[in-house]
N, C-alpha and C. Protein backbone atom coordinates (compact mmCIF):
# COMPACT_ATOMS: atom_id res chain seq x y z
N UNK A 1 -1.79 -4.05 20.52
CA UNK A 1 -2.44 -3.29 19.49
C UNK A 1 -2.84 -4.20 18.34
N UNK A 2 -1.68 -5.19 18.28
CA UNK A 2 -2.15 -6.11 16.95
C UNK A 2 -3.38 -6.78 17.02
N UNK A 3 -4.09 -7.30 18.01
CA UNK A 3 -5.50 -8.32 18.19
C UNK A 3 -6.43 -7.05 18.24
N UNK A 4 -6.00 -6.00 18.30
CA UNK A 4 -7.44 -4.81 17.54
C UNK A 4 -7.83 -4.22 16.38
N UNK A 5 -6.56 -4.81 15.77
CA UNK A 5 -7.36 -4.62 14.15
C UNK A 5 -8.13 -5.38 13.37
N UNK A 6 -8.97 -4.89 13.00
CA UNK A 6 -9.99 -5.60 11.52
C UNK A 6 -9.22 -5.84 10.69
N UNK A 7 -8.96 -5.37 9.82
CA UNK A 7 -8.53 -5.08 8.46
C UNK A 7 -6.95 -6.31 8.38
N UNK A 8 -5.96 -5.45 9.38
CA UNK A 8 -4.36 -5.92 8.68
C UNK A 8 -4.33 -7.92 8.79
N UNK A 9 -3.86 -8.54 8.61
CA UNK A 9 -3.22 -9.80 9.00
C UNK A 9 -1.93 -9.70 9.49
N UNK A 10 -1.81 -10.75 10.56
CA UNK A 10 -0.89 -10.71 11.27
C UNK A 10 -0.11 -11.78 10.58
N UNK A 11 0.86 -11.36 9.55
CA UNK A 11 1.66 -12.10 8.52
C UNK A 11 2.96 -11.40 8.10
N UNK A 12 3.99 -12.16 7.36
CA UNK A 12 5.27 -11.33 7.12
C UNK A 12 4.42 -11.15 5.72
N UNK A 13 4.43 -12.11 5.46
CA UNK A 13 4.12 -12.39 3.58
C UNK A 13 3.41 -13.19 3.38
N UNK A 14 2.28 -12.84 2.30
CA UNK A 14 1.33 -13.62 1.80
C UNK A 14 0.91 -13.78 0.40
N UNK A 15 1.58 -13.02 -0.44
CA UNK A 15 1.92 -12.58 -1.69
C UNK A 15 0.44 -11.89 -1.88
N UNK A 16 -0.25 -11.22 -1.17
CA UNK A 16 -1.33 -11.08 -1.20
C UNK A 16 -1.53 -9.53 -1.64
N UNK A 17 -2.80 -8.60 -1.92
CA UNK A 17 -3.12 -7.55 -1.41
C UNK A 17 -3.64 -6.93 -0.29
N UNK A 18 -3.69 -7.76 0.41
CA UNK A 18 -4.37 -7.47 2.09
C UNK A 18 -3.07 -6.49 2.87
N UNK A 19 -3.53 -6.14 4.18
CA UNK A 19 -2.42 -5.43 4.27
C UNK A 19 -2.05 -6.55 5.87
N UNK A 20 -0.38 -6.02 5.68
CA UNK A 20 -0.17 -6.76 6.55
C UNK A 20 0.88 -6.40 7.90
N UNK A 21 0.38 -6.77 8.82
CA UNK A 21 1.17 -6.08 10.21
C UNK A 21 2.15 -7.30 10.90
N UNK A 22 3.26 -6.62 11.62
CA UNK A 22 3.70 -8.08 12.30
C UNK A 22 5.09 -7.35 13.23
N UNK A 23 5.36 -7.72 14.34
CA UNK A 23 6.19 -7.00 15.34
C UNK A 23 7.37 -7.46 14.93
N UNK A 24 8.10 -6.72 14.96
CA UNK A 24 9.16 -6.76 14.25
C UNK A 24 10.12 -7.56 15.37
N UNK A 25 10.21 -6.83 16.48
CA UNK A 25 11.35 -7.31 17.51
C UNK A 25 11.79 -8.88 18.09
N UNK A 26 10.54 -9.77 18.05
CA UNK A 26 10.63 -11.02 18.19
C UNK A 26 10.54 -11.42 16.30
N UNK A 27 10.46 -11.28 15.57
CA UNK A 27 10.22 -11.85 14.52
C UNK A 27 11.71 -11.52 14.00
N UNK A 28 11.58 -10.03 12.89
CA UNK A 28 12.56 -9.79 12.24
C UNK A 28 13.85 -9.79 12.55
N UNK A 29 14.33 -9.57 14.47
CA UNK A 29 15.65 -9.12 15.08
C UNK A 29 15.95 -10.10 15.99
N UNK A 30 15.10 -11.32 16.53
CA UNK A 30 14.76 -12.03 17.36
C UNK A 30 16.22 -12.40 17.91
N UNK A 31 16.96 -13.07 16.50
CA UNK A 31 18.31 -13.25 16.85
C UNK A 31 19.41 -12.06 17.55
N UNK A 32 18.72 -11.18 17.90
CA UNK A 32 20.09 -10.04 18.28
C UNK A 32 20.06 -9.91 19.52
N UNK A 33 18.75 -10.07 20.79
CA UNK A 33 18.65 -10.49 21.98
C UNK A 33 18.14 -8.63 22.20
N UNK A 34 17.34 -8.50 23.39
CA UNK A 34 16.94 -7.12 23.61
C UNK A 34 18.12 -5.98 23.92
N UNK A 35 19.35 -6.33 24.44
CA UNK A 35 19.94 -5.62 24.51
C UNK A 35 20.33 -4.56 23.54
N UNK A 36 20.89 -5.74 22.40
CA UNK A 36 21.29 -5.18 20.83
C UNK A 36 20.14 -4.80 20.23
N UNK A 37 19.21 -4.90 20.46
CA UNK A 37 17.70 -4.11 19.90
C UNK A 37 18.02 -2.57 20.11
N UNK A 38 17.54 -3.00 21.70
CA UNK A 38 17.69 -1.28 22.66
C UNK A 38 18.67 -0.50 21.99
N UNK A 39 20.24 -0.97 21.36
CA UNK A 39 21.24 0.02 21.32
C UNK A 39 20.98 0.32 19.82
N UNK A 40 20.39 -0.10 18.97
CA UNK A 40 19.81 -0.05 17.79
C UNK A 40 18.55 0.92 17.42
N UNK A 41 17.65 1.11 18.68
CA UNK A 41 16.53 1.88 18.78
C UNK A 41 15.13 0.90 18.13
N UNK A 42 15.53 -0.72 18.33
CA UNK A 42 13.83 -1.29 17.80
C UNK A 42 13.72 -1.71 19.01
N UNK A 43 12.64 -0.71 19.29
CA UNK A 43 11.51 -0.73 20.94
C UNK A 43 11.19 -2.27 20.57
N UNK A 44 10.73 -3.02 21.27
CA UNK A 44 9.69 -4.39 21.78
C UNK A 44 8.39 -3.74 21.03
N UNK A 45 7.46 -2.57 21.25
CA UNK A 45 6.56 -2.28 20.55
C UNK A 45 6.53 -1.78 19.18
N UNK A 46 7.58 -1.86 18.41
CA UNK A 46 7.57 -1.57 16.81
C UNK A 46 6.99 -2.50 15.80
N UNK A 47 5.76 -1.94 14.91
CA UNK A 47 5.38 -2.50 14.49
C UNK A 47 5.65 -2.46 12.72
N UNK A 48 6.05 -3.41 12.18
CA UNK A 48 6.01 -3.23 10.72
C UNK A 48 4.43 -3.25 9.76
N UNK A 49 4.29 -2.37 8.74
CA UNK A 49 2.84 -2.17 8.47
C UNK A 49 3.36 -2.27 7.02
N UNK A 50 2.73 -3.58 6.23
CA UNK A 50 3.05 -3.39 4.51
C UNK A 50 1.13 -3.00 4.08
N UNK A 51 1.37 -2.23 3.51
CA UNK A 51 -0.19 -1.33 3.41
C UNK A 51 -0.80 -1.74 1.83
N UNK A 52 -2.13 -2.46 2.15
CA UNK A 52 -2.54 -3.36 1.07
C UNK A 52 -3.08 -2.83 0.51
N UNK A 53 -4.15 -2.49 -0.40
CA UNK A 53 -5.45 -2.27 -1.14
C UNK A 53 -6.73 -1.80 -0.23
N UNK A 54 -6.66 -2.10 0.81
CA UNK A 54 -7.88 -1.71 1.75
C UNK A 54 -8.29 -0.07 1.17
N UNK A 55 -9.69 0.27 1.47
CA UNK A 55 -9.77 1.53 1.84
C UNK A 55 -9.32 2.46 2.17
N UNK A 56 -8.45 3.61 2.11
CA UNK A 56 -7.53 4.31 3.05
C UNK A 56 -8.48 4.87 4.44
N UNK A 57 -9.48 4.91 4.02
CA UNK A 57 -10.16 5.22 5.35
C UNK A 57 -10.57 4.43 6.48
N UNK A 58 -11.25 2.99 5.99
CA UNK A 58 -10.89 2.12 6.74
C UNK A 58 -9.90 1.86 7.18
N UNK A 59 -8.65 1.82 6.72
CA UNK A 59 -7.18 1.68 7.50
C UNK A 59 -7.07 2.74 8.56
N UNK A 60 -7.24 3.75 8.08
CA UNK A 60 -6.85 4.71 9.24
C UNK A 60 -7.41 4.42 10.27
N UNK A 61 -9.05 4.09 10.32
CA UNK A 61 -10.34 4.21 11.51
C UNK A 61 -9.56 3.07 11.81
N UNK A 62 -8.82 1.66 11.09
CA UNK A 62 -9.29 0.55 12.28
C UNK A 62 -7.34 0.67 12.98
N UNK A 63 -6.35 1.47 12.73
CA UNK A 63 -5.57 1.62 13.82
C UNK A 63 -6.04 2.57 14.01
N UNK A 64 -6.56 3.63 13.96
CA UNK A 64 -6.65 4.36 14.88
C UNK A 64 -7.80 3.57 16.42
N UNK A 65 -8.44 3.15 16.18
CA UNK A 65 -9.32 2.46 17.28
C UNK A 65 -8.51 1.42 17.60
N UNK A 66 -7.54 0.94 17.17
CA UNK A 66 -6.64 -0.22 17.72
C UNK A 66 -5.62 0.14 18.85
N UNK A 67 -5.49 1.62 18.32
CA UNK A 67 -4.26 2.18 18.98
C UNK A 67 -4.97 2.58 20.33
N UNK A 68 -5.87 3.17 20.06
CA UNK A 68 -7.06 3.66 21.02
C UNK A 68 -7.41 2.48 22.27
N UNK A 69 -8.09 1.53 21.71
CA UNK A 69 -7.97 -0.01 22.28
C UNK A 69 -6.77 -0.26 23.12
N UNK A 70 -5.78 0.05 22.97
CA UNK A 70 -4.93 -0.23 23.48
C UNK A 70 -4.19 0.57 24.76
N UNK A 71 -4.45 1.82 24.01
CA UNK A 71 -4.02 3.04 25.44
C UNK A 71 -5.32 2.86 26.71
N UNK A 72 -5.61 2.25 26.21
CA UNK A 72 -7.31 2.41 27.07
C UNK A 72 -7.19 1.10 27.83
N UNK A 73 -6.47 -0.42 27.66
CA UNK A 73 -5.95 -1.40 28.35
C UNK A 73 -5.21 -1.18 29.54
């Protein structure tokens, strides 16, 4: 889903106003191994979203067509 958005960056932090997306499970938990994820409830597909200044409408349209993009893979 992440390589179909316009808008977010794929970043933790940028001190920026952009908005920014980034999978949490290899990044934020990486150290806990999938098992200890699973018993925790962070799926492999969870995504963290810090929500910038964009448009609110543009944000919505470009996951929603990302998400779309993706069920459609």
């Amino acid at each position: 889903m992440l390589d179909h958005l316009r808008y977010a960056v794929r970043a933790t932090h940028l001190g920026d106003t952009r908005t920014l997306v980034i999978p949490v499970a290899p990044t934020i938990y990486w150290e806990m191994g999938a098992e200890r994820r699973a018993s925790m409830g962070i799926a492999d597909s969870l995504v963290r979203v810090s929500v910038g200044i964009e448009d609110e409408a543009d944000l919505v349209a470009d996951f929603t067509q990302a998400l779309d993009a993706t069920a459609v893979a």
